[in-house]
C-alpha atoms as a PDB file:
ATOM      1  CA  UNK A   1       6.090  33.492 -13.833  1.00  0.00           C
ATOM      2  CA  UNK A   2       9.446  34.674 -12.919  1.00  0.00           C
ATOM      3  CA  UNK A   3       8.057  36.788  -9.673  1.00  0.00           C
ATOM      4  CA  UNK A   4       6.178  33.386  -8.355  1.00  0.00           C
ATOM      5  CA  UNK A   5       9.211  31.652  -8.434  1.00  0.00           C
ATOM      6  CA  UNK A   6      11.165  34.773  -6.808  1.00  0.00           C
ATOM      7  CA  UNK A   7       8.328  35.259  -4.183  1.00  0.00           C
ATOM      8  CA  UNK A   8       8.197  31.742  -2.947  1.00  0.00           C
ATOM      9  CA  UNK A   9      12.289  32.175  -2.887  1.00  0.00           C
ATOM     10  CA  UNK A  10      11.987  35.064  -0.621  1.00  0.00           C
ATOM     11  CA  UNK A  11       9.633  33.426   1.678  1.00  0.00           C
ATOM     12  CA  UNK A  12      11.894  30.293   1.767  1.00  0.00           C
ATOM     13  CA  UNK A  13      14.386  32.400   2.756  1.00  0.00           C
ATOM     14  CA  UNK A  14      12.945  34.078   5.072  1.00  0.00           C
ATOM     15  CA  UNK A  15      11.477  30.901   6.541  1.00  0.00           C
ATOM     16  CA  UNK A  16      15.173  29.717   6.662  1.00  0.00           C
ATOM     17  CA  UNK A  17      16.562  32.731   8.448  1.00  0.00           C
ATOM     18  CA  UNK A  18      13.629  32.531  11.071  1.00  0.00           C
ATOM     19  CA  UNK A  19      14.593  29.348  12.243  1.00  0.00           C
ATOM     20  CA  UNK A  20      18.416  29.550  12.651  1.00  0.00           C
ATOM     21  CA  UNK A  21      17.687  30.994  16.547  1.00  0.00           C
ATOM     22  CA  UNK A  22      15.398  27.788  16.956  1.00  0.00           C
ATOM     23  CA  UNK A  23      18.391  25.761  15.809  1.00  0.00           C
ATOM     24  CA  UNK A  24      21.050  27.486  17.873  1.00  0.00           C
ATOM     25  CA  UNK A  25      18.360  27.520  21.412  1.00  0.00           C
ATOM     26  CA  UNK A  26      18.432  23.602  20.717  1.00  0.00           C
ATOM     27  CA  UNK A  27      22.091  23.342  21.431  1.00  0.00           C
ATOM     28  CA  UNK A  28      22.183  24.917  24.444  1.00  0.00           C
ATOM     29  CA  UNK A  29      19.262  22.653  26.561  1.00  0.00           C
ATOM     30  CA  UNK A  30      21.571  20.024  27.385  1.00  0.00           C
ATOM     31  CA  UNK A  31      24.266  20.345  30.220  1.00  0.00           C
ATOM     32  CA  UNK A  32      27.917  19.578  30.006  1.00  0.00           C
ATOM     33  CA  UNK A  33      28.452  16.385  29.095  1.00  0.00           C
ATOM     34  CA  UNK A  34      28.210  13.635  31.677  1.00  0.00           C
ATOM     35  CA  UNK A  35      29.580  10.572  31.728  1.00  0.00           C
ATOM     36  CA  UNK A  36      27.129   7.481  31.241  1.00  0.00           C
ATOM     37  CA  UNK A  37      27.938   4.381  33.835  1.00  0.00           C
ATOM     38  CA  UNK A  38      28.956   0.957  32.503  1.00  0.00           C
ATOM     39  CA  UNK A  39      25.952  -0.698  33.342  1.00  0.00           C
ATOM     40  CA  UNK A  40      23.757   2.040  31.691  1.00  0.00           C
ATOM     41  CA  UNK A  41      25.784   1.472  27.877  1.00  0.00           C
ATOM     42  CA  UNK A  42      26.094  -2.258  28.574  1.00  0.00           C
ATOM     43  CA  UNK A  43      21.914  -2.137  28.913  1.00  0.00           C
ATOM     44  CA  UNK A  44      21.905   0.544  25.898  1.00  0.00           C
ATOM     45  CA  UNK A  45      23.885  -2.186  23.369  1.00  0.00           C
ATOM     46  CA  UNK A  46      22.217  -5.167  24.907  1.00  0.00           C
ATOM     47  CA  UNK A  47      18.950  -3.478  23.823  1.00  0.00           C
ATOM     48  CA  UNK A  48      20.334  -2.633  20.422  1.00  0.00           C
ATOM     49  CA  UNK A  49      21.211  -6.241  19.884  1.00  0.00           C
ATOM     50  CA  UNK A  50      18.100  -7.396  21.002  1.00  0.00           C
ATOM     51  CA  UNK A  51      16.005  -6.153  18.397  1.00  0.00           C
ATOM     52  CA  UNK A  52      18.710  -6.725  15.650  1.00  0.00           C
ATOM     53  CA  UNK A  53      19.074 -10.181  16.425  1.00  0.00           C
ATOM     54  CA  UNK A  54      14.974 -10.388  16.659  1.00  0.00           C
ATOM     55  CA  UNK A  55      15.016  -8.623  13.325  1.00  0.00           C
ATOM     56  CA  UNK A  56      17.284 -11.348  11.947  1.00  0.00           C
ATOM     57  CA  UNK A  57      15.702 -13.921  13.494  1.00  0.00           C
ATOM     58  CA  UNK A  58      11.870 -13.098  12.208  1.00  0.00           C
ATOM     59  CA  UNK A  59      12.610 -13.660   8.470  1.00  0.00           C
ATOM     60  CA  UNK A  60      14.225 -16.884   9.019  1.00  0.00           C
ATOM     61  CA  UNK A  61      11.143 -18.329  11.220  1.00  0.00           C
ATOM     62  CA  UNK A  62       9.016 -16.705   8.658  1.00  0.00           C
ATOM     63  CA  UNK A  63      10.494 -18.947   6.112  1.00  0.00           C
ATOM     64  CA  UNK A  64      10.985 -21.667   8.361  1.00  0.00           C
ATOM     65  CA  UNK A  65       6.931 -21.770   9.227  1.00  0.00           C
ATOM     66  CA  UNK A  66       5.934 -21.486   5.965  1.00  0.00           C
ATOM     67  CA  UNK A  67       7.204 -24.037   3.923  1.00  0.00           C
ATOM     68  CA  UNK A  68       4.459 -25.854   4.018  1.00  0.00           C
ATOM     69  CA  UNK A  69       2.082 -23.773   2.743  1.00  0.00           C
ATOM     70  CA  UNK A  70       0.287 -23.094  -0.378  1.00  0.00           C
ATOM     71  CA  UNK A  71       2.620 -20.792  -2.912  1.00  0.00           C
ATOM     72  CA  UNK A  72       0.826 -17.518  -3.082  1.00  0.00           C
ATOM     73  CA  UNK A  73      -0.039 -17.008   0.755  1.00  0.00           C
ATOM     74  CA  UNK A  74       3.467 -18.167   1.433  1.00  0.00           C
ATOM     75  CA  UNK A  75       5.575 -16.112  -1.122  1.00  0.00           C
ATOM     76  CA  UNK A  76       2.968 -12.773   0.697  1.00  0.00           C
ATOM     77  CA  UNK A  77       4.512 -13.799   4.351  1.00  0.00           C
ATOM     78  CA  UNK A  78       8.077 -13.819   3.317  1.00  0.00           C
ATOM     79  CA  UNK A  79       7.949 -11.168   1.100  1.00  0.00           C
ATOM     80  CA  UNK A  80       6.234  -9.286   3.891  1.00  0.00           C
ATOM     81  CA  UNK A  81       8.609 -10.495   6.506  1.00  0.00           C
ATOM     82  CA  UNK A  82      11.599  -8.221   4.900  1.00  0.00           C
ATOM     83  CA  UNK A  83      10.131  -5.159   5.902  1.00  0.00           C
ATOM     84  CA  UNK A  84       9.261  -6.175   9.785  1.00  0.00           C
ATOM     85  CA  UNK A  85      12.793  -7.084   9.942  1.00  0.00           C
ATOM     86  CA  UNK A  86      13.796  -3.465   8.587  1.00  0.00           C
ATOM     87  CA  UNK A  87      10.864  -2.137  10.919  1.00  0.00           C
ATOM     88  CA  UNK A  88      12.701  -4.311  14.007  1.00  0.00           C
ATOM     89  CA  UNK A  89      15.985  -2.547  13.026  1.00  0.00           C
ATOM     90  CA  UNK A  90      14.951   0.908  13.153  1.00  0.00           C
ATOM     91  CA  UNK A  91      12.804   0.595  15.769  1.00  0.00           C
ATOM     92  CA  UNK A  92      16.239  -0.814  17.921  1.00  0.00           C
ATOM     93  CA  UNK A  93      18.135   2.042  16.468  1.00  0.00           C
ATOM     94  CA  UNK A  94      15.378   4.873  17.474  1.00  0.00           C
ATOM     95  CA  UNK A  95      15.253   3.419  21.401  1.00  0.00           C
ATOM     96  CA  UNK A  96      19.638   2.887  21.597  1.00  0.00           C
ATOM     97  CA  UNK A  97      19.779   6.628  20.140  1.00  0.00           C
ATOM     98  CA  UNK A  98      16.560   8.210  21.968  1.00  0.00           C
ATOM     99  CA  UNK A  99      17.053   7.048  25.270  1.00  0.00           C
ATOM    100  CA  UNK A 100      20.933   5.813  25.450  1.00  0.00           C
ATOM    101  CA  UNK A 101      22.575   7.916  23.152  1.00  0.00           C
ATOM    102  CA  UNK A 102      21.007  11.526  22.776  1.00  0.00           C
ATOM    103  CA  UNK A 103      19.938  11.910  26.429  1.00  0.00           C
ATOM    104  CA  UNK A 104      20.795  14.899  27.980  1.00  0.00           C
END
């Protein structure tokens, strides 16, 4: 048992050590740092906001809509409306970071 657990720490290791050049190439794509125009961060937050407010917004219309509803299919649609707002937040943070934030 003991030289399972020391093979598969060797190979983690070496799996480890294989990739540190990876990690280091990655660094060195991008160019010096450039400065981003006003107009480019003011569209890069505006977007942001956009899908947080949306993402605020859907629960409450969700709630708002359903009121009148029977109990079971309208406790599903709110219940179910707390993760699309979650989804609506990450996918605004993803698109500010991918294309505002980390682009080369």
């Amino acid at each position: 048992m003991r030289s399972g657990s020391r093979s598969q720490r060797v190979v983690l290791a070496a799996a480890l050590l294989s990739s540190m050049p990876s990690l280091a190439s990655a660094m060195t794509q991008c160019p010096q740092e450039s400065s981003k125009s006003t107009a480019f961060w003011l569209l890069g937050w505006s977007v942001f906001a956009l899908f947080f407010i949306a993402g605020v917004v859907l629960p409450l219309l969700i709630f708002r809509t359903t009121g009148n509803a029977r109990p079971w299919p309208r406790w599903l649609l709110r219940i179910a409306s707390i993760p699309a707002m979650l989804a609506m937040w990450m996918l605004g943070t993803g698109i500010f970071l991918g294309k505002f934030v980390l682009v080369c």
